[in-house]
PDB file of N, CA and C in Angstrom:
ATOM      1  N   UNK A   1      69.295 121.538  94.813  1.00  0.00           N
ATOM      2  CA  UNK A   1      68.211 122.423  94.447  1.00  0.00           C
ATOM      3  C   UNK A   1      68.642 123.868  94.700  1.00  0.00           C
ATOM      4  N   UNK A   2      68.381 124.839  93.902  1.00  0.00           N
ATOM      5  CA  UNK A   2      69.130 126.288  93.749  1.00  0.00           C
ATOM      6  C   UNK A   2      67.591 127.009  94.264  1.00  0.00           C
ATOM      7  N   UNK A   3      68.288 128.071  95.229  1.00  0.00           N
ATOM      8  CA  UNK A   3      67.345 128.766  95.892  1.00  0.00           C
ATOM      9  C   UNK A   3      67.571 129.998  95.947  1.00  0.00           C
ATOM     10  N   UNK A   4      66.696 130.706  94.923  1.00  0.00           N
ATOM     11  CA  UNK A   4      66.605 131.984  94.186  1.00  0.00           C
ATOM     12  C   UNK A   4      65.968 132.420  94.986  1.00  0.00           C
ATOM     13  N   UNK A   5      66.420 133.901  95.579  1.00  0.00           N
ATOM     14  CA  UNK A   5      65.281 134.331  96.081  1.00  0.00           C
ATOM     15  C   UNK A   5      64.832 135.815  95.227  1.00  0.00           C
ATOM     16  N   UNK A   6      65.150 135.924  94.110  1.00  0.00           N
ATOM     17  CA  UNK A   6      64.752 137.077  93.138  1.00  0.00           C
ATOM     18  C   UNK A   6      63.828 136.451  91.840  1.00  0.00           C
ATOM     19  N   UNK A   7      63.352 135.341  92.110  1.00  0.00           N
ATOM     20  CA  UNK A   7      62.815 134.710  90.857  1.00  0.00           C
ATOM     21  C   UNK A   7      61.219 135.678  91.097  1.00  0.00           C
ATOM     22  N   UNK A   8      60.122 135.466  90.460  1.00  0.00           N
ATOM     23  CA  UNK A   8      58.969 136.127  90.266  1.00  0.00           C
ATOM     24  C   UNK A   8      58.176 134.662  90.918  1.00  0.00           C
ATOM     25  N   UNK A   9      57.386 134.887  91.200  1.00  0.00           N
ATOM     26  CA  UNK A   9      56.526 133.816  91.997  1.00  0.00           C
ATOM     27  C   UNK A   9      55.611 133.577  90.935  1.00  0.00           C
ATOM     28  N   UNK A  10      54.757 134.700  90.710  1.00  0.00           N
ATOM     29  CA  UNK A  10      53.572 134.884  89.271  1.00  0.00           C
ATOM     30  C   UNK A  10      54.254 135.373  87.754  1.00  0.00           C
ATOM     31  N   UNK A  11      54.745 134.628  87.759  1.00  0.00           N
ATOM     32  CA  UNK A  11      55.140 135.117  86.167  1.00  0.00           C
ATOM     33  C   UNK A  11      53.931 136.081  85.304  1.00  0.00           C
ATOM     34  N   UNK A  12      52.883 135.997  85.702  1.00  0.00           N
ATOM     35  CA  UNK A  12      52.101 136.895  84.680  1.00  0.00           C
ATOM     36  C   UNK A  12      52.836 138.383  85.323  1.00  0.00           C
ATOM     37  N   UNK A  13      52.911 138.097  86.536  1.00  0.00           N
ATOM     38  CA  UNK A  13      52.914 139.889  87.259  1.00  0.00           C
ATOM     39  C   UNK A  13      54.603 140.539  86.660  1.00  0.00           C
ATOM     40  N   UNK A  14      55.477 139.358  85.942  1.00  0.00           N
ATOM     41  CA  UNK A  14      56.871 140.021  85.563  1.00  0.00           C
ATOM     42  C   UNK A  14      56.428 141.217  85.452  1.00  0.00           C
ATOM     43  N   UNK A  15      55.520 141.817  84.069  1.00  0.00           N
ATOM     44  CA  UNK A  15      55.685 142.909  83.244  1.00  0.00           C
ATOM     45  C   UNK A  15      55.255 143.742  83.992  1.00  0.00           C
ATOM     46  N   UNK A  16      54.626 144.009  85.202  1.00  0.00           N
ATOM     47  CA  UNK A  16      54.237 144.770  85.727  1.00  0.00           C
ATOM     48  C   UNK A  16      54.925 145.132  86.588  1.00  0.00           C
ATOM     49  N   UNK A  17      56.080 144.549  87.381  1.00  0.00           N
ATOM     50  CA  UNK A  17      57.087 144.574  88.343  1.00  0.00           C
ATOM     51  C   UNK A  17      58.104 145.019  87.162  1.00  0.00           C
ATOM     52  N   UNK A  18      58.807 145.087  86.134  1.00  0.00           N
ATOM     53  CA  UNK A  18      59.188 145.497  85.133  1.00  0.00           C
ATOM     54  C   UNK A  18      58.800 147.277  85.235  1.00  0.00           C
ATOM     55  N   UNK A  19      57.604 147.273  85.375  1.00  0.00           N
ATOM     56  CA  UNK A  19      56.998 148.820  84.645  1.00  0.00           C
ATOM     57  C   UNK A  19      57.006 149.575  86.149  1.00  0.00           C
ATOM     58  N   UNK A  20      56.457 149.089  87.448  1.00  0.00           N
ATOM     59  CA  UNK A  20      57.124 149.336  88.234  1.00  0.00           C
ATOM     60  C   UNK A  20      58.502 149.799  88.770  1.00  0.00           C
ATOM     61  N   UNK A  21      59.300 148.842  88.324  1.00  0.00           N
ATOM     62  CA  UNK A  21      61.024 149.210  88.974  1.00  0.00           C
ATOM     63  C   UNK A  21      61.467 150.221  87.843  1.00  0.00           C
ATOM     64  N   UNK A  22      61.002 150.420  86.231  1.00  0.00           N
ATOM     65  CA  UNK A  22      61.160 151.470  85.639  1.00  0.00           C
ATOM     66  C   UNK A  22      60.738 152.739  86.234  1.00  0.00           C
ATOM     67  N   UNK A  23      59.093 153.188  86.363  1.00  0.00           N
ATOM     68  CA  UNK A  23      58.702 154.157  87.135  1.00  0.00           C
ATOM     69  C   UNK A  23      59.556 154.537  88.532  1.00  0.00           C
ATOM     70  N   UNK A  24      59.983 153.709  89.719  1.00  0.00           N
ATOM     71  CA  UNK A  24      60.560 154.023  90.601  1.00  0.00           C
ATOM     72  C   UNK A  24      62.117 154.722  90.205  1.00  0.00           C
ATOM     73  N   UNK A  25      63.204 154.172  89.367  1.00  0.00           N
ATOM     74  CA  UNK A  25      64.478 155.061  88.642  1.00  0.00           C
ATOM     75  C   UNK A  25      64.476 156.101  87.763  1.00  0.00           C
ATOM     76  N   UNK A  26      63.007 156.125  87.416  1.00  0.00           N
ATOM     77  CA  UNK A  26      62.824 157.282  87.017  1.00  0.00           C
ATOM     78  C   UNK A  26      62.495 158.415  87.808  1.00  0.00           C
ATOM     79  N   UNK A  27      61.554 158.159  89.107  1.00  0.00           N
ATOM     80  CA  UNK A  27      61.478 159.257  90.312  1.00  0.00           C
ATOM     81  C   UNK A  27      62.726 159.473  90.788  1.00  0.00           C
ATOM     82  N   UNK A  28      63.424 158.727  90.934  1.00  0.00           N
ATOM     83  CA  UNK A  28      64.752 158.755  91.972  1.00  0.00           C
ATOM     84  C   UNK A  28      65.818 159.649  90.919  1.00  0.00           C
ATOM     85  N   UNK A  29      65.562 159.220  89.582  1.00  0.00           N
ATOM     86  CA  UNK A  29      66.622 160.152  88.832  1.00  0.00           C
ATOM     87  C   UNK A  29      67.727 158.814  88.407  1.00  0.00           C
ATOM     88  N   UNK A  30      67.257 157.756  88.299  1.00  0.00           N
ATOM     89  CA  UNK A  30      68.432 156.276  88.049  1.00  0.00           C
ATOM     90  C   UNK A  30      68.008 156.824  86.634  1.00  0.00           C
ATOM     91  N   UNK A  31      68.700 156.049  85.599  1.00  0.00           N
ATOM     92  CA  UNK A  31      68.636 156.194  84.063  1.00  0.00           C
ATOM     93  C   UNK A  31      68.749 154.357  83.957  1.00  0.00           C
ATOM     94  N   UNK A  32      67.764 153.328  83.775  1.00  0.00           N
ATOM     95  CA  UNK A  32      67.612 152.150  83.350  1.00  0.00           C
ATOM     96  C   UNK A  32      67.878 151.861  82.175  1.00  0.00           C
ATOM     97  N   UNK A  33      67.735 150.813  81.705  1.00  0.00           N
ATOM     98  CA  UNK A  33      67.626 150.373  80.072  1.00  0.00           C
ATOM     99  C   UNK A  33      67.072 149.118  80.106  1.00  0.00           C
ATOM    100  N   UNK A  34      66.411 148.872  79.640  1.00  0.00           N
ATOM    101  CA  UNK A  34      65.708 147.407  79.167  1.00  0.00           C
ATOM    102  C   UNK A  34      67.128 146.273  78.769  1.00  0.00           C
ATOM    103  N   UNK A  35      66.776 145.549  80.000  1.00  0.00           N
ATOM    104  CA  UNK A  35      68.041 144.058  80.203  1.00  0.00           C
ATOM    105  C   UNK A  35      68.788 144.658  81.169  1.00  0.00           C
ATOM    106  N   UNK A  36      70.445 144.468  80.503  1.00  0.00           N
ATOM    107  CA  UNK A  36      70.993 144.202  81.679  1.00  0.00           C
ATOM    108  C   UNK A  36      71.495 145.796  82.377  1.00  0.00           C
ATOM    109  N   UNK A  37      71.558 145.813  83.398  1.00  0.00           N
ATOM    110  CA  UNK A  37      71.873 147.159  84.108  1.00  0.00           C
ATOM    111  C   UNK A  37      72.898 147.263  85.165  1.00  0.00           C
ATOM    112  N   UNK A  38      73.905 145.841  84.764  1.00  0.00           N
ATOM    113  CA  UNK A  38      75.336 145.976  85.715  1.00  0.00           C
ATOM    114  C   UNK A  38      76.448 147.131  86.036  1.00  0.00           C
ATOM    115  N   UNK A  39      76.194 148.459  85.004  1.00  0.00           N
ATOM    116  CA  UNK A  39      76.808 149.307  85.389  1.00  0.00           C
ATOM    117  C   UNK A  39      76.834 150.162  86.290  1.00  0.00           C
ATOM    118  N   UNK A  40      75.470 150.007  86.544  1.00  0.00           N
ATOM    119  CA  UNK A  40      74.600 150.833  87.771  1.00  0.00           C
ATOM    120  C   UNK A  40      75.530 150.637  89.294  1.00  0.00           C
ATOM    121  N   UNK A  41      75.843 151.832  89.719  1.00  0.00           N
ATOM    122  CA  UNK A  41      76.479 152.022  91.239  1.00  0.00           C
ATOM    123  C   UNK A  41      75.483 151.210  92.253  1.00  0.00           C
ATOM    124  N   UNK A  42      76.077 151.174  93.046  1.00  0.00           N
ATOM    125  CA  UNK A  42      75.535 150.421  94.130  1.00  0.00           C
ATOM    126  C   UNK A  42      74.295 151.075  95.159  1.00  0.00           C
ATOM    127  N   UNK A  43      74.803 152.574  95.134  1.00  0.00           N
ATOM    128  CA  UNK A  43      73.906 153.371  95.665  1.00  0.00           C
ATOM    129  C   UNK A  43      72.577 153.191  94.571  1.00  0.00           C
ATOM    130  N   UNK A  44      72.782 153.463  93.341  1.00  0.00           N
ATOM    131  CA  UNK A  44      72.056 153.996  92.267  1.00  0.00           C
ATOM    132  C   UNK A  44      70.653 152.599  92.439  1.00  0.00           C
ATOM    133  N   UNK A  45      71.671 151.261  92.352  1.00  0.00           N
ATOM    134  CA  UNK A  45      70.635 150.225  92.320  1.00  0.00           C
ATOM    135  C   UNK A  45      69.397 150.320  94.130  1.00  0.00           C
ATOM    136  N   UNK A  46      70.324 150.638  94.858  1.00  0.00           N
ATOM    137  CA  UNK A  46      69.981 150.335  96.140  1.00  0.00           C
ATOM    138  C   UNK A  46      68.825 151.506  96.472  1.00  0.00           C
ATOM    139  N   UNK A  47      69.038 152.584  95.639  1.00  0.00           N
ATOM    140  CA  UNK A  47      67.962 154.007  95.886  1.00  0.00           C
ATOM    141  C   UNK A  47      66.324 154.042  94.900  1.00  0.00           C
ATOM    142  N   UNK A  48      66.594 152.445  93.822  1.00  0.00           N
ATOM    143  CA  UNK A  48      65.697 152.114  93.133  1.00  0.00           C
ATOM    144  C   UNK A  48      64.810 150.833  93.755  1.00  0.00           C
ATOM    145  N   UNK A  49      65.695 150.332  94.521  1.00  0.00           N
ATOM    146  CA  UNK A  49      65.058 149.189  95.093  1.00  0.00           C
ATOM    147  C   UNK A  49      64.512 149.666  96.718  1.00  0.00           C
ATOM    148  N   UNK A  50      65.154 150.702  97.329  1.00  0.00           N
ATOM    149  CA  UNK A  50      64.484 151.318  98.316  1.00  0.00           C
ATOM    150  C   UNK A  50      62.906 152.445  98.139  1.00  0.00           C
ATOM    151  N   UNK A  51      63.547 152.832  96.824  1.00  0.00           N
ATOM    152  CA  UNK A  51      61.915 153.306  96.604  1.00  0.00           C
ATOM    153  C   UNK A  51      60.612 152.386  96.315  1.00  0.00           C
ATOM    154  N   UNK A  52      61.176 151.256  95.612  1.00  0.00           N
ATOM    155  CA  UNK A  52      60.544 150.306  95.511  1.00  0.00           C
ATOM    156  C   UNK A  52      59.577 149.903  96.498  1.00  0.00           C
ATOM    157  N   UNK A  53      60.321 149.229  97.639  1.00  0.00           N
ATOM    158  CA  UNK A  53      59.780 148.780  98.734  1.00  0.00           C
ATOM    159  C   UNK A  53      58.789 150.010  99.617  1.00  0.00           C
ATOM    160  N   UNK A  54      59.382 151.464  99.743  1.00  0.00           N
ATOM    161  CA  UNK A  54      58.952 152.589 100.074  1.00  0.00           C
ATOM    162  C   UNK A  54      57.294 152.706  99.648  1.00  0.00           C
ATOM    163  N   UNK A  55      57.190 152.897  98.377  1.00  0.00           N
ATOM    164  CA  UNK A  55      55.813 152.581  97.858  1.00  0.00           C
ATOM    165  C   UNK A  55      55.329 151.800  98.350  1.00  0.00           C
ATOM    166  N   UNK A  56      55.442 150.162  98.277  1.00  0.00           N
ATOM    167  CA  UNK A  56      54.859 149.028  98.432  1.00  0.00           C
ATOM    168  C   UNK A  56      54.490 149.034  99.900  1.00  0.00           C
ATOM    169  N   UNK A  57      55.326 149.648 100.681  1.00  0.00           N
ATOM    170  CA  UNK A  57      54.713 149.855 102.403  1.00  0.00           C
ATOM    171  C   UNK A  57      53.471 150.685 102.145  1.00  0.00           C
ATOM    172  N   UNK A  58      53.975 152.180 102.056  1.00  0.00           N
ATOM    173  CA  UNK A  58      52.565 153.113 101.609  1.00  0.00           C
ATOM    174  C   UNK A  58      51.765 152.618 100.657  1.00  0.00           C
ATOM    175  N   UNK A  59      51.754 151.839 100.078  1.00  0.00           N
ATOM    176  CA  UNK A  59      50.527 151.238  99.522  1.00  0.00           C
ATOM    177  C   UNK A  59      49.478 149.985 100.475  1.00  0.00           C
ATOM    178  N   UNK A  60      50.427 149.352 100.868  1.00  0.00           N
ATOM    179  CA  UNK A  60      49.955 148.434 101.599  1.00  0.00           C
ATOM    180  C   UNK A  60      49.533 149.122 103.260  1.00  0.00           C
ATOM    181  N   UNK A  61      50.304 150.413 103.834  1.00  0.00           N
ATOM    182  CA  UNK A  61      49.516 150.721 105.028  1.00  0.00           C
ATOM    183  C   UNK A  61      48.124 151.954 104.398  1.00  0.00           C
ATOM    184  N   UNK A  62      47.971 152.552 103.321  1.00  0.00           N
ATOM    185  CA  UNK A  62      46.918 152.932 103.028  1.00  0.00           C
ATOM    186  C   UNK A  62      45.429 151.764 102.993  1.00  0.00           C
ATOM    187  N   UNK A  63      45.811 150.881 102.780  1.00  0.00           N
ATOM    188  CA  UNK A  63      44.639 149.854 102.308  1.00  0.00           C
ATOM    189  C   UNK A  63      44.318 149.160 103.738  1.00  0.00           C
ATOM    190  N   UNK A  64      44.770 149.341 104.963  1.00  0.00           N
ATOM    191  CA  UNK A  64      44.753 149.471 106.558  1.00  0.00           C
ATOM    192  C   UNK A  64      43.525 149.752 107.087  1.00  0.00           C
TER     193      UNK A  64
END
């Protein structure tokens, strides 16, 4: 049994986690593209997925 831990739990919420991780590389200054985005530096991915989570704290300690 293969144990993903990047799969989507709610598939309805993909498109919105989609429009999300777009909005966040766009604050940070990443340049995305719809599919695949293996060219992306390591910093570049890691400063999109840290804003990511960044929000999702301040969202979740506002509602406190």
């Amino acid at each position: 049994m293969s144990n993903r831990s990047n799969r989507v739990l709610v598939p309805e919420a993909k498109e919105g986690l989609n429009k999300f991780k777009m909005e966040s590389a766009n604050e940070v200054g990443v340049n995305l593209k719809q599919g695949y985005n293996g060219d992306l530096t390591s910093r570049e991915a890691g400063s999109v997925g840290g804003n990511m989570v960044k929000k999702m704290v301040e969202a979740y300690e506002k509602g406190l």
